[in-house]
N, C-alpha and C. Protein backbone atom coordinates (compact mmCIF):
# COMPACT_ATOMS: atom_id res chain seq x y z
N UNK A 1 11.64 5.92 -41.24
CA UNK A 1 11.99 5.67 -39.85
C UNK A 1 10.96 6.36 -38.96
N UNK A 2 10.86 5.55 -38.17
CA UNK A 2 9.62 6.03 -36.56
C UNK A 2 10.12 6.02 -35.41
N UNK A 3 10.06 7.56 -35.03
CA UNK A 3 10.63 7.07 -33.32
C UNK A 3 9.82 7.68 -32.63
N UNK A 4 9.53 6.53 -31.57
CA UNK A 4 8.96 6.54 -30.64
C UNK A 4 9.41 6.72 -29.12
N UNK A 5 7.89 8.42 -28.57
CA UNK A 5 8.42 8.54 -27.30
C UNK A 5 7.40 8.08 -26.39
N UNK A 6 7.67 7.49 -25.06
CA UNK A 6 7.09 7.50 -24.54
C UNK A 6 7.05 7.94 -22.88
N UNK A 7 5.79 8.59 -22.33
CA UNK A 7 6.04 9.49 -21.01
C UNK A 7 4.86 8.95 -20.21
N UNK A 8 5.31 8.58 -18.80
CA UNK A 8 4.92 8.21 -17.94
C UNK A 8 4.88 8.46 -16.40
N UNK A 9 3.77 8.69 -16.09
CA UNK A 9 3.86 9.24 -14.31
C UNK A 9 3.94 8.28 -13.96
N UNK A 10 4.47 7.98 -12.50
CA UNK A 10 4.45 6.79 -12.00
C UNK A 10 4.36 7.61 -10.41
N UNK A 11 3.65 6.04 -9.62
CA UNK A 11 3.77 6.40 -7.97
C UNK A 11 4.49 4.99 -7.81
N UNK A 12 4.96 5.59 -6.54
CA UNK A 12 5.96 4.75 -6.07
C UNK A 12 6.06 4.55 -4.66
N UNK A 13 5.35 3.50 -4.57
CA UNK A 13 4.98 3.24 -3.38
C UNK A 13 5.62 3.07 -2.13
N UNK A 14 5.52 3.23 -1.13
CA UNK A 14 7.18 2.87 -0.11
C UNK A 14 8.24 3.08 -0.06
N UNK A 15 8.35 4.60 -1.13
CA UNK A 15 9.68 5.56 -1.01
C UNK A 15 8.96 6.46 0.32
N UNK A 16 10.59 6.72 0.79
CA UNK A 16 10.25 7.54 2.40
C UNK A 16 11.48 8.71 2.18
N UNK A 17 12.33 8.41 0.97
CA UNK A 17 13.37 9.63 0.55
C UNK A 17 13.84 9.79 -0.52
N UNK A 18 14.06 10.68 -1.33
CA UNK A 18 14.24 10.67 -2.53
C UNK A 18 16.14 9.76 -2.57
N UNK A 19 16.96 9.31 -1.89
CA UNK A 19 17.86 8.50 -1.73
C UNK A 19 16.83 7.28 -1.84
N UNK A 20 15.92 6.69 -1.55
CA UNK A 20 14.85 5.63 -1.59
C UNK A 20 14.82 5.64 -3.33
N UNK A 21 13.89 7.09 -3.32
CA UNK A 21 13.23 7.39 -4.78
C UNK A 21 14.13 6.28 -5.87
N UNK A 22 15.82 7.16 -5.54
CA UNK A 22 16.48 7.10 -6.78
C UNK A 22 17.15 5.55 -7.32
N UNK A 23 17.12 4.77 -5.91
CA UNK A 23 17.31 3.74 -6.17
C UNK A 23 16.58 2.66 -6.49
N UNK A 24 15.07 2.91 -6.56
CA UNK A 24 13.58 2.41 -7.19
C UNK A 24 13.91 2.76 -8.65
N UNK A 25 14.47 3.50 -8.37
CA UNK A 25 14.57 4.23 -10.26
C UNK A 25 15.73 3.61 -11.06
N UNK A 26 16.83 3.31 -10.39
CA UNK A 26 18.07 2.78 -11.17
C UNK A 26 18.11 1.30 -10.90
N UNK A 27 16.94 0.53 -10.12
CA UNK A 27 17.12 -0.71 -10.46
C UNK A 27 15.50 -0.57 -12.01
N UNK A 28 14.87 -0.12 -11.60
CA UNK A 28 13.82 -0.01 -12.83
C UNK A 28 14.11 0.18 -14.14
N UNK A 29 15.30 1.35 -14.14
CA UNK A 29 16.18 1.55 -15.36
C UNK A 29 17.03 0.41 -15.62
N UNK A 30 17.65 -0.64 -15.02
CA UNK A 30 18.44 -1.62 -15.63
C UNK A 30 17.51 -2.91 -16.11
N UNK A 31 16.33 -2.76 -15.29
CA UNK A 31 15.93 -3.98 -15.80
C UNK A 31 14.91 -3.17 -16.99
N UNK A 32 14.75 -2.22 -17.29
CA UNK A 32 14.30 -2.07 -18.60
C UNK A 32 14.98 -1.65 -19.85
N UNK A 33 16.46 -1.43 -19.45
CA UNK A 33 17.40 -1.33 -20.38
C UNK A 33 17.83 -2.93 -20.89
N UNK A 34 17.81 -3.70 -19.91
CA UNK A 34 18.23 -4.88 -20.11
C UNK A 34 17.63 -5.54 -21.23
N UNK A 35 15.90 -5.33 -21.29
CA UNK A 35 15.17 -5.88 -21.93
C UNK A 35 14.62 -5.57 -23.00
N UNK A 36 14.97 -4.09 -23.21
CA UNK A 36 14.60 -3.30 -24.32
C UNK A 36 15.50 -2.27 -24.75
N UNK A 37 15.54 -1.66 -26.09
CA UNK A 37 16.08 -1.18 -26.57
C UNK A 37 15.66 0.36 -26.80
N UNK A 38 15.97 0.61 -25.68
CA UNK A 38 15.40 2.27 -25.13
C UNK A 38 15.97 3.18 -24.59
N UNK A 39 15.84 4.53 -24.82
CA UNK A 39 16.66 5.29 -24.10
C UNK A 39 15.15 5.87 -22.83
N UNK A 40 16.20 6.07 -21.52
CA UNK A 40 15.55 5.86 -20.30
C UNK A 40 15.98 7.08 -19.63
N UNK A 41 14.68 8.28 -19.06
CA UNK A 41 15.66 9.30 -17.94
C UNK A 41 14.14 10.01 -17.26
N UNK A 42 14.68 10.23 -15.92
CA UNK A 42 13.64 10.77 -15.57
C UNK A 42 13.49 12.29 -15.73
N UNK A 43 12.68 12.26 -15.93
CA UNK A 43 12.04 14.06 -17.02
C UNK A 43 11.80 14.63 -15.90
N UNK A 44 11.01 14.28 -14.79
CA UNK A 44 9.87 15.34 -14.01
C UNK A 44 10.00 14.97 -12.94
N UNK A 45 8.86 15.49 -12.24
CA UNK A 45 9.38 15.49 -9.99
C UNK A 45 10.54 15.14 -9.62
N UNK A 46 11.30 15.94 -10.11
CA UNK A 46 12.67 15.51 -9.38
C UNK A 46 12.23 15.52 -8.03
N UNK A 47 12.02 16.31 -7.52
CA UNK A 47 12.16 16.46 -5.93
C UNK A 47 11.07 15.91 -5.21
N UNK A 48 9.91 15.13 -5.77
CA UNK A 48 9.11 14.30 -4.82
C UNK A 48 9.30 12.83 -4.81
N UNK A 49 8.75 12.44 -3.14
CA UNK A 49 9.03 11.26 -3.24
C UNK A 49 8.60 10.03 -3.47
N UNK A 50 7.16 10.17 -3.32
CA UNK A 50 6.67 9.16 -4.09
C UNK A 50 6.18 9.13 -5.30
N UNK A 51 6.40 9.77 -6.35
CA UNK A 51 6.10 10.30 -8.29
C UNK A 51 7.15 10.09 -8.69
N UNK A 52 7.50 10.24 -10.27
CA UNK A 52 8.54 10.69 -10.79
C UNK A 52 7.87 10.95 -11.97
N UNK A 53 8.16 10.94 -13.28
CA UNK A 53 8.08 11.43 -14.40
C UNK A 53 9.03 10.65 -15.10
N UNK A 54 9.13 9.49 -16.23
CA UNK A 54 10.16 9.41 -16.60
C UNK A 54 9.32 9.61 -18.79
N UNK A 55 10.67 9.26 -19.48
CA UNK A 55 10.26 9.17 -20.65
C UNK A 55 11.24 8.29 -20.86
N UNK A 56 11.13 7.41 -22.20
CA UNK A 56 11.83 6.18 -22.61
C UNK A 56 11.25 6.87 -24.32
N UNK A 57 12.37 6.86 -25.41
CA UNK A 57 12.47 6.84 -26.71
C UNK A 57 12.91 5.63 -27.36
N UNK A 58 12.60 5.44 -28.50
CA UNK A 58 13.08 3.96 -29.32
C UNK A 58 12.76 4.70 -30.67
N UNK A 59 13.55 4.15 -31.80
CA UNK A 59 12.99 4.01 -32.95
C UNK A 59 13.30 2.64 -33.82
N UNK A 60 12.37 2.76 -35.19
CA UNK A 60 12.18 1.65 -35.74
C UNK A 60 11.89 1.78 -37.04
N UNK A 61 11.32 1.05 -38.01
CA UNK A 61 10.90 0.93 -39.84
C UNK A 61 9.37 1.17 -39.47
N UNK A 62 8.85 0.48 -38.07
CA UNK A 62 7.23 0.64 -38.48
C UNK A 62 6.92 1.07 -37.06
N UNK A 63 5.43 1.57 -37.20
CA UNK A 63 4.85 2.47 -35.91
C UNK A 63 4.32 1.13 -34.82
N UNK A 64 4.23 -0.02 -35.72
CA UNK A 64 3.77 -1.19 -35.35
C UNK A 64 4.36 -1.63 -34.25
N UNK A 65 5.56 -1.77 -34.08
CA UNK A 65 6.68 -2.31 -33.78
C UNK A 65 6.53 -1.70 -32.35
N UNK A 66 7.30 -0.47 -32.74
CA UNK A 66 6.97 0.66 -31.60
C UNK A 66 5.73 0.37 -30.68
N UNK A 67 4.61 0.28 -31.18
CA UNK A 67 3.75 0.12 -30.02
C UNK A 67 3.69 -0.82 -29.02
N UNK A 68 4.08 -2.25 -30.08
CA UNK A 68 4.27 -3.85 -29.41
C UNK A 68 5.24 -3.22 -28.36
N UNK A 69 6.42 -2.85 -28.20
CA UNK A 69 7.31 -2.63 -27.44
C UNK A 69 6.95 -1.74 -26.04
N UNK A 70 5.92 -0.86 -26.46
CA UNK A 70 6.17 0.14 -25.70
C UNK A 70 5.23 -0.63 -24.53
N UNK A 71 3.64 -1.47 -25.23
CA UNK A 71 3.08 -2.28 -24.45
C UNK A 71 3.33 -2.81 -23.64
N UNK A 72 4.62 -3.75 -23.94
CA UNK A 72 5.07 -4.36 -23.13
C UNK A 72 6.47 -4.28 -21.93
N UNK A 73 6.39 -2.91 -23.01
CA UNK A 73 7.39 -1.99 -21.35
C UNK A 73 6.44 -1.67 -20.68
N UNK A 74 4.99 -1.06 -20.93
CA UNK A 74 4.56 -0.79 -19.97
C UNK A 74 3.89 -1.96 -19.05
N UNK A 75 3.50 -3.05 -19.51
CA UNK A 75 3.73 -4.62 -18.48
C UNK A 75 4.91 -4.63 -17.98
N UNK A 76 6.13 -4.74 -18.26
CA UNK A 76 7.20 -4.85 -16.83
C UNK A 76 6.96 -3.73 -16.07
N UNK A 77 7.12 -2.61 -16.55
CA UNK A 77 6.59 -1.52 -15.55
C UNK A 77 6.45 -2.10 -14.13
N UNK A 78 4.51 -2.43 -14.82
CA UNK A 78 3.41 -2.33 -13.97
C UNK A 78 3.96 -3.43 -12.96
N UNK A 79 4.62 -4.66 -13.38
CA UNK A 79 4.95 -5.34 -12.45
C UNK A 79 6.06 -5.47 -11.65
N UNK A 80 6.60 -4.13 -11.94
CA UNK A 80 7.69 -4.17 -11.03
C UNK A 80 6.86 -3.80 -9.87
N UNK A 81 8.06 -4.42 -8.52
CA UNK A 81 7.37 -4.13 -6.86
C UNK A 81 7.45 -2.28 -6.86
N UNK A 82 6.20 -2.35 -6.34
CA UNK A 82 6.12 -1.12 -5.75
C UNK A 82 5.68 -0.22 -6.65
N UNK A 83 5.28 -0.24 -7.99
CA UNK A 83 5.33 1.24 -9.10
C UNK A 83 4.01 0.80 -9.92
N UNK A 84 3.60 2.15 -10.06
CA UNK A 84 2.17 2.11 -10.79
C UNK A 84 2.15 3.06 -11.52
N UNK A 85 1.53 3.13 -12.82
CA UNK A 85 1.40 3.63 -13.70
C UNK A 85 0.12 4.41 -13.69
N UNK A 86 0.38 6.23 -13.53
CA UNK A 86 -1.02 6.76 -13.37
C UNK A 86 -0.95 7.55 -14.63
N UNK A 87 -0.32 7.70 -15.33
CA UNK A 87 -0.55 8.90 -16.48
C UNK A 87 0.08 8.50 -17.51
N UNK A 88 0.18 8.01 -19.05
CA UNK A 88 0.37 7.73 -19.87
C UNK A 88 0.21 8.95 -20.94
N UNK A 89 1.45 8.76 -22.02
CA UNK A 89 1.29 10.09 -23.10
C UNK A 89 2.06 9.07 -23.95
N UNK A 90 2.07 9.07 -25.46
CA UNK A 90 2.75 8.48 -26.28
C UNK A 90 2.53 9.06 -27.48
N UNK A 91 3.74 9.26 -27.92
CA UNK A 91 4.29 10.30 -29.61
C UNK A 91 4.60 9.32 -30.49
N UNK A 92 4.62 9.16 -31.43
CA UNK A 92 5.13 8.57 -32.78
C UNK A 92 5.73 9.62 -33.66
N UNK A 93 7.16 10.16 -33.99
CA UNK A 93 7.32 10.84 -34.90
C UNK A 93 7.88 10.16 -36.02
């Protein structure tokens, strides 16, 4: 078994309050829960408003797998309105 973490900065464009922030964040979290099979939370900047920090875990039989997935979480990501991806980190244990 392989599980995979993955950690991501993000900016977030056209938050003006972290009440803004959090609701950029809990529609981002449903539509990537929806679509993938991940656990989802934000790790870091709690308190700024346009960053956050989040991490998303999964595991699987192959490291393969894991990556296809994580790829293409990080494509919805990128295309969600408003959020960009500035810092990338990814574990395989």
């Amino acid at each position: 078994m392989v599980i995979g973490l993955l950690q991501l900065e993000l900016l977030l464009d056209g938050t003006r309050s972290l009440k803004n922030k959090r609701s950029v964040l809990a529609r981002l979290r449903a539509q990537v829960r929806k679509k993938f099979n991940v656990s989802f939370s934000e790790v870091g900047l709690h308190d700024m408003w346009g960053r956050t920090e989040i991490a998303m875990t999964t595991a699987s039989t192959e490291s393969k797998a894991i990556d296809r997935m994580f790829a293409s979480l990080e494509d919805q990501i990128e295309g969600f309105p408003a959020v960009s991806i500035i810092k990338r980190h990814m574990e395989l244990l």
